[in-house]
N, C-alpha and C. Protein backbone atom coordinates (compact mmCIF):
# COMPACT_ATOMS: atom_id res chain seq x y z
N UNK A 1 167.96 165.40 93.92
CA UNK A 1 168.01 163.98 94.19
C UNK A 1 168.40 163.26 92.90
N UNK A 2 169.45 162.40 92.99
CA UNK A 2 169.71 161.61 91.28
C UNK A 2 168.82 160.64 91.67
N UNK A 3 169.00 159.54 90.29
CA UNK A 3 167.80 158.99 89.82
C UNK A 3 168.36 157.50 90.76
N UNK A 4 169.15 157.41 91.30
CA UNK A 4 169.46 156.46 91.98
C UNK A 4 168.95 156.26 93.67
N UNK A 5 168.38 157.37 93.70
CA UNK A 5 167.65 157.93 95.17
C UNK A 5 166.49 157.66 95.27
N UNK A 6 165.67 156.53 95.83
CA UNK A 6 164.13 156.68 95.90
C UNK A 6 163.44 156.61 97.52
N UNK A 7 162.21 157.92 97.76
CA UNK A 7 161.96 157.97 99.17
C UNK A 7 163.41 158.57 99.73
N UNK A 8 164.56 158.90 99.98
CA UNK A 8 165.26 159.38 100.47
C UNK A 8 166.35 158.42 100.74
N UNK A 9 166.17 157.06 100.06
CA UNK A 9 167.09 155.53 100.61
C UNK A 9 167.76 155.38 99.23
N UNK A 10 169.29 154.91 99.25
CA UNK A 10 169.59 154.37 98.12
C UNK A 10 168.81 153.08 97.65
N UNK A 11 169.45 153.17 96.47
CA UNK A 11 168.72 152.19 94.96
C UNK A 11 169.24 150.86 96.10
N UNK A 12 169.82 150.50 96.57
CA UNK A 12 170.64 149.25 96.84
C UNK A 12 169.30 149.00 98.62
N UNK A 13 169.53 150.21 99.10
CA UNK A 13 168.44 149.68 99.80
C UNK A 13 167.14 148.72 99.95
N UNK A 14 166.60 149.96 98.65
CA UNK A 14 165.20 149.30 97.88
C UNK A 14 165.24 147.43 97.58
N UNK A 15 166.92 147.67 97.18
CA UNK A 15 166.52 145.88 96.80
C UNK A 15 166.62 144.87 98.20
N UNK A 16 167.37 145.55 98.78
CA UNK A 16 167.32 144.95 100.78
C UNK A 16 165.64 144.44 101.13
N UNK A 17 164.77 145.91 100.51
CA UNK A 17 163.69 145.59 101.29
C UNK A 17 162.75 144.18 100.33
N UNK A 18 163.03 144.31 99.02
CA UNK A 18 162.68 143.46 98.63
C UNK A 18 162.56 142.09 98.50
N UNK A 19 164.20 142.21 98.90
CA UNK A 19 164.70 140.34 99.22
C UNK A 19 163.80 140.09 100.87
N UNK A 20 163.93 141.46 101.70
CA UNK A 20 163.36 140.77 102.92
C UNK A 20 161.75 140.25 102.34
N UNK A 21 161.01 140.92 101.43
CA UNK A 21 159.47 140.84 101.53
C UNK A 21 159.66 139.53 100.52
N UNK A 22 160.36 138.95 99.61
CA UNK A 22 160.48 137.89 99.25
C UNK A 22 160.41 136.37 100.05
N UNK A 23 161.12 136.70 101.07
CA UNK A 23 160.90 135.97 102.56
C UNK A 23 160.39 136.03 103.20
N UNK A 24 159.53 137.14 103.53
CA UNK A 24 158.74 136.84 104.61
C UNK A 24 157.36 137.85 104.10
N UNK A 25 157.48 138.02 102.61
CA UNK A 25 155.95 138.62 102.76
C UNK A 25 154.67 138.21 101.93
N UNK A 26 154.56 136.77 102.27
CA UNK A 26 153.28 135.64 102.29
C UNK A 26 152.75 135.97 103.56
N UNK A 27 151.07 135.83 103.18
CA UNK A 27 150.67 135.77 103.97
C UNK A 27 150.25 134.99 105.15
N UNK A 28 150.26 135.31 106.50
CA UNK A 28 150.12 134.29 107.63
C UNK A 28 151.86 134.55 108.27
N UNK A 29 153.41 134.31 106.93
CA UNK A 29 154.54 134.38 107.47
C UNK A 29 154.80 135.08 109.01
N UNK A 30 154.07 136.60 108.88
CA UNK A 30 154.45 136.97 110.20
C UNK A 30 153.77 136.32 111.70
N UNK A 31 152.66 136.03 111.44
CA UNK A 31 152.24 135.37 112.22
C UNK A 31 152.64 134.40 112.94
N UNK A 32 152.93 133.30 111.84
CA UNK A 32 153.65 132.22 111.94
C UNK A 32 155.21 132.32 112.60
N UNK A 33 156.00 133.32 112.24
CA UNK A 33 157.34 134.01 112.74
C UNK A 33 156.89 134.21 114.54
N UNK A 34 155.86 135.12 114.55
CA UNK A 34 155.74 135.43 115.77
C UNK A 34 155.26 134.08 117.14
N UNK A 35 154.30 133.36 116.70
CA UNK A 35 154.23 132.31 117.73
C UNK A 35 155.84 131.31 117.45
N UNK A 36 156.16 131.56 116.88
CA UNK A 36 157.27 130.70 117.21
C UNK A 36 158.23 131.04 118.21
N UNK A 37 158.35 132.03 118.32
CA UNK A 37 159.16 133.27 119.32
C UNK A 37 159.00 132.50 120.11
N UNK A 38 157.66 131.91 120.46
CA UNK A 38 157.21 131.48 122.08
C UNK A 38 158.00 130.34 122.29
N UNK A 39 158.55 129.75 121.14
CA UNK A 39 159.65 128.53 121.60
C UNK A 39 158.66 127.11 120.39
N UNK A 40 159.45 126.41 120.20
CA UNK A 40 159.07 125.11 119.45
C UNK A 40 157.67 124.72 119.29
N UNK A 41 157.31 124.61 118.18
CA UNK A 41 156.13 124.59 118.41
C UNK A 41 155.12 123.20 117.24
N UNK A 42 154.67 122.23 117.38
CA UNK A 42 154.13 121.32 116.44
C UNK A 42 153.08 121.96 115.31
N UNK A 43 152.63 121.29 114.18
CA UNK A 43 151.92 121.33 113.38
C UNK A 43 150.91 121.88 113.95
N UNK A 44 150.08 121.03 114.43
CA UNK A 44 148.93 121.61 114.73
C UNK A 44 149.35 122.29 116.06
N UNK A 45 149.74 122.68 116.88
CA UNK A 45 149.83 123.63 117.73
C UNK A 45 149.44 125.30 116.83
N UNK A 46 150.42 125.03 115.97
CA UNK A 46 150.32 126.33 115.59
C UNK A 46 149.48 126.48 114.54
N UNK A 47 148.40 125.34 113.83
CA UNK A 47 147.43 125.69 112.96
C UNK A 47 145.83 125.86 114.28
N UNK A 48 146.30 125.36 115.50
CA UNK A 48 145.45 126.25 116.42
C UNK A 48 145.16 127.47 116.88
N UNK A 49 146.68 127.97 116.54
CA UNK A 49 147.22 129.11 116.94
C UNK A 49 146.66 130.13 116.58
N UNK A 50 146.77 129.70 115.10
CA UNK A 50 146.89 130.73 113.54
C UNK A 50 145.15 130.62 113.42
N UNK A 51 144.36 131.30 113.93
CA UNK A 51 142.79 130.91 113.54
C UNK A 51 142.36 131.01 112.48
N UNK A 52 141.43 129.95 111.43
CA UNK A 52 141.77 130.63 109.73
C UNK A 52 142.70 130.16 108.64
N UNK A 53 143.53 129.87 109.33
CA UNK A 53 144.70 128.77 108.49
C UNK A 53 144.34 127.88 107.57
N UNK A 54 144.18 127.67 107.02
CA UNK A 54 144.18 126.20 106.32
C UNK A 54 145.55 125.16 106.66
N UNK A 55 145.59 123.56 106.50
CA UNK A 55 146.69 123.27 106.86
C UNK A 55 147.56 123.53 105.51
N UNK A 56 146.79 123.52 104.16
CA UNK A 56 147.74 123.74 102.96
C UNK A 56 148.54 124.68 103.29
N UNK A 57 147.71 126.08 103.46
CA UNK A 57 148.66 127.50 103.43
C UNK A 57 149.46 127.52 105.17
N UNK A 58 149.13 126.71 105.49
CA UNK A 58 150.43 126.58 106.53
C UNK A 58 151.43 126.04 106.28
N UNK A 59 151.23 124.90 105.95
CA UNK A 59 152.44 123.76 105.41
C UNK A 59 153.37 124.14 104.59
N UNK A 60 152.53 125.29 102.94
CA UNK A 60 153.52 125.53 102.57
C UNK A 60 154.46 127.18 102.78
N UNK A 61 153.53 127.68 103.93
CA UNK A 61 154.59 128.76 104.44
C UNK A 61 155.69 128.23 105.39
N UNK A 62 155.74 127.22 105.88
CA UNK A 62 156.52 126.65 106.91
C UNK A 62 157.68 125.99 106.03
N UNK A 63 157.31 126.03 104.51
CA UNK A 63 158.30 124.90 103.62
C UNK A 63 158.83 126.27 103.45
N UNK A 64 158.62 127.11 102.58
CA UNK A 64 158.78 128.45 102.54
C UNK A 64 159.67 128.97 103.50
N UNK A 65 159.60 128.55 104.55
CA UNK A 65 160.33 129.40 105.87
C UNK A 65 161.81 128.72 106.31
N UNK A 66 161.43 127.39 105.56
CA UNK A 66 162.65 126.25 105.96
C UNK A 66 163.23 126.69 104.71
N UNK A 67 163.13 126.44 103.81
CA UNK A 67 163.99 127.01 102.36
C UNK A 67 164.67 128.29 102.64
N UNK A 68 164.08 129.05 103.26
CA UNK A 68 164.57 130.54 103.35
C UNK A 68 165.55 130.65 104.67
N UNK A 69 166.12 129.36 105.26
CA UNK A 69 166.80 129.55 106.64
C UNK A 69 166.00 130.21 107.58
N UNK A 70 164.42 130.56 107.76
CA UNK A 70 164.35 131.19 109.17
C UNK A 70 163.69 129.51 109.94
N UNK A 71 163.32 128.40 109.43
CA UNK A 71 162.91 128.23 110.60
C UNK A 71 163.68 126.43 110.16
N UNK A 72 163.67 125.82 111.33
CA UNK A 72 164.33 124.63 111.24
C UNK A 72 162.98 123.44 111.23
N UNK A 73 163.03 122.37 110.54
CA UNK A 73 161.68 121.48 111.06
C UNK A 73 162.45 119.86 111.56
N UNK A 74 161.96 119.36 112.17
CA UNK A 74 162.49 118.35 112.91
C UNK A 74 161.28 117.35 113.13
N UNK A 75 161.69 116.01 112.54
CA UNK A 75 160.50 115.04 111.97
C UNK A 75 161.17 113.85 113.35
N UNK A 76 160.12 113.55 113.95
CA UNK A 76 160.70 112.14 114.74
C UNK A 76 159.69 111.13 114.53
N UNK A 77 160.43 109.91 114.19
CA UNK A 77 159.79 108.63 114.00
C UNK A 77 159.10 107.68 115.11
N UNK A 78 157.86 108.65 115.18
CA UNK A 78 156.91 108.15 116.07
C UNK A 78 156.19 108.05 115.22
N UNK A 79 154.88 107.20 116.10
CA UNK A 79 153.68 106.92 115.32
C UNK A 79 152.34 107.39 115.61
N UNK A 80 151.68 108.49 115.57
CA UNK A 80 151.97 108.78 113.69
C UNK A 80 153.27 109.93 113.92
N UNK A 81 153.58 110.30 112.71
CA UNK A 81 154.75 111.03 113.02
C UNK A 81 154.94 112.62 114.62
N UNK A 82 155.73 113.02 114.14
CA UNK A 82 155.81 114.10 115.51
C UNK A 82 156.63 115.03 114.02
N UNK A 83 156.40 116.45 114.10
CA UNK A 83 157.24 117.42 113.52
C UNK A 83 157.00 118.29 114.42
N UNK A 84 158.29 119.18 114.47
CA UNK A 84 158.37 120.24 115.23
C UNK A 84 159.09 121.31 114.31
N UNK A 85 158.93 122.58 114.78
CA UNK A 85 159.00 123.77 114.15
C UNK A 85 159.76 124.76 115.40
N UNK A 86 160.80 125.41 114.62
CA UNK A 86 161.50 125.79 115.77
C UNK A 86 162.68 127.40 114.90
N UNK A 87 162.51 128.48 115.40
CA UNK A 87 163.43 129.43 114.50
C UNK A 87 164.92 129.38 115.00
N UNK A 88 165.50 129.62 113.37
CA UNK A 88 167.19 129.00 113.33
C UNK A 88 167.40 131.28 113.97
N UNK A 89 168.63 130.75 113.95
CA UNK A 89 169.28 132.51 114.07
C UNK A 89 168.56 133.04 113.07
N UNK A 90 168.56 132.79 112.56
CA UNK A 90 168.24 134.33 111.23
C UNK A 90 166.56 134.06 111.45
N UNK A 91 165.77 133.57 111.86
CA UNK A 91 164.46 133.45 112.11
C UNK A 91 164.13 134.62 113.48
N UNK A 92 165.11 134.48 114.54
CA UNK A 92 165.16 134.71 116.07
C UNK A 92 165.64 136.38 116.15
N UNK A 93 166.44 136.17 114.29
CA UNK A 93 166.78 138.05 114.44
C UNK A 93 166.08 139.05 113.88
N UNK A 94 164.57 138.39 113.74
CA UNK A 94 163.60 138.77 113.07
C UNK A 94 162.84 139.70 114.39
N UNK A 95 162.98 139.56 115.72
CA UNK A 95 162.49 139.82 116.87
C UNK A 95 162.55 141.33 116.96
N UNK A 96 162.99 142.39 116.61
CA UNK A 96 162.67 143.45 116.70
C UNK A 96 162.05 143.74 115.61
N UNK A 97 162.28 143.24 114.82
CA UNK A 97 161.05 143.90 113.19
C UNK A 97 159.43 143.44 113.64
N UNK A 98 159.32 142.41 114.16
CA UNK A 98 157.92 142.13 114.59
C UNK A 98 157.59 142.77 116.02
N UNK A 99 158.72 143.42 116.42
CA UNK A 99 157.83 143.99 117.91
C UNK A 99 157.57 145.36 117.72
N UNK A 100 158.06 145.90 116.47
CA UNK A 100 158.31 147.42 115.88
C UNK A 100 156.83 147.22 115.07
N UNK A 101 156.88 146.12 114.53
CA UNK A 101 154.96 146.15 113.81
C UNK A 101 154.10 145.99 114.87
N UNK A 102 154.19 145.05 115.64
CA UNK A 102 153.11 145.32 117.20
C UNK A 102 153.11 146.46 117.35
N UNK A 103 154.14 147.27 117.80
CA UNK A 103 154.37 148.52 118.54
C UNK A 103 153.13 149.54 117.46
N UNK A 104 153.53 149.41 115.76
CA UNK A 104 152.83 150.07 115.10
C UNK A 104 151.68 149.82 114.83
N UNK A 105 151.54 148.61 114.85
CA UNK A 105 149.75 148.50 114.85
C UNK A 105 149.11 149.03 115.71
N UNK A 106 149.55 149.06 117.20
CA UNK A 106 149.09 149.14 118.51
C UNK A 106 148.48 150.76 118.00
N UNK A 107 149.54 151.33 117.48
CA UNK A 107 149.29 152.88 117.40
C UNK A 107 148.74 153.24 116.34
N UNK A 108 149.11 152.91 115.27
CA UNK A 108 148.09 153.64 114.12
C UNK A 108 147.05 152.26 113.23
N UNK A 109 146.95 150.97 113.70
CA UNK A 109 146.12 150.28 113.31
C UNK A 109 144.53 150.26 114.00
């Protein structure tokens, strides 16, 4: 094996997996990824969702998630405000990596 080989994956891989865990590996992110699946979802909808949450460490995984292109947020000028939370494509092509961790928890968690 040269020294460019680690686990059996190229060097270039390794940095694939890293940029993904850069994005999405805070904690709560998958969570948060996954009820969204269910379709649009408000602030507190999903700090109901998420049991345990704080609204800080929600707020700023959701800023986190908008910076990173997976999720879109949408503010309407009602009173008091309305935000909604909703995944862009690259949020929505996240859908087999989280059903492959269900699948694995199911079995060896």
């Amino acid at each position: 094996m040269d020294h460019k080989t680690v686990l059996g994956w190229a060097e270039d891989v390794g940095c694939s997996i890293q940029k993904a865990l850069n994005v999405l590996g805070g904690k709560w992110t998958f969570l948060i990824i996954r009820d969204l699946f269910e379709g649009t979802k408000r602030f507190g909808e999903l700090r109901k969702s998420l049991d345990g949450i704080s609204p800080k460490t929600l707020s700023e995984r959701l800023k986190e998630l908008e910076r990173n292109g997976v999720v879109t947020r949408t503010a309407y000028p009602t009173v008091p405000p309305t935000v909604e939370y909703t995944l862009t494509k690259k949020g929505r092509s996240l859908k087999n990596i989280i059903k492959e961790m269900k699948l694995w928890g199911a079995q060896w968690g």
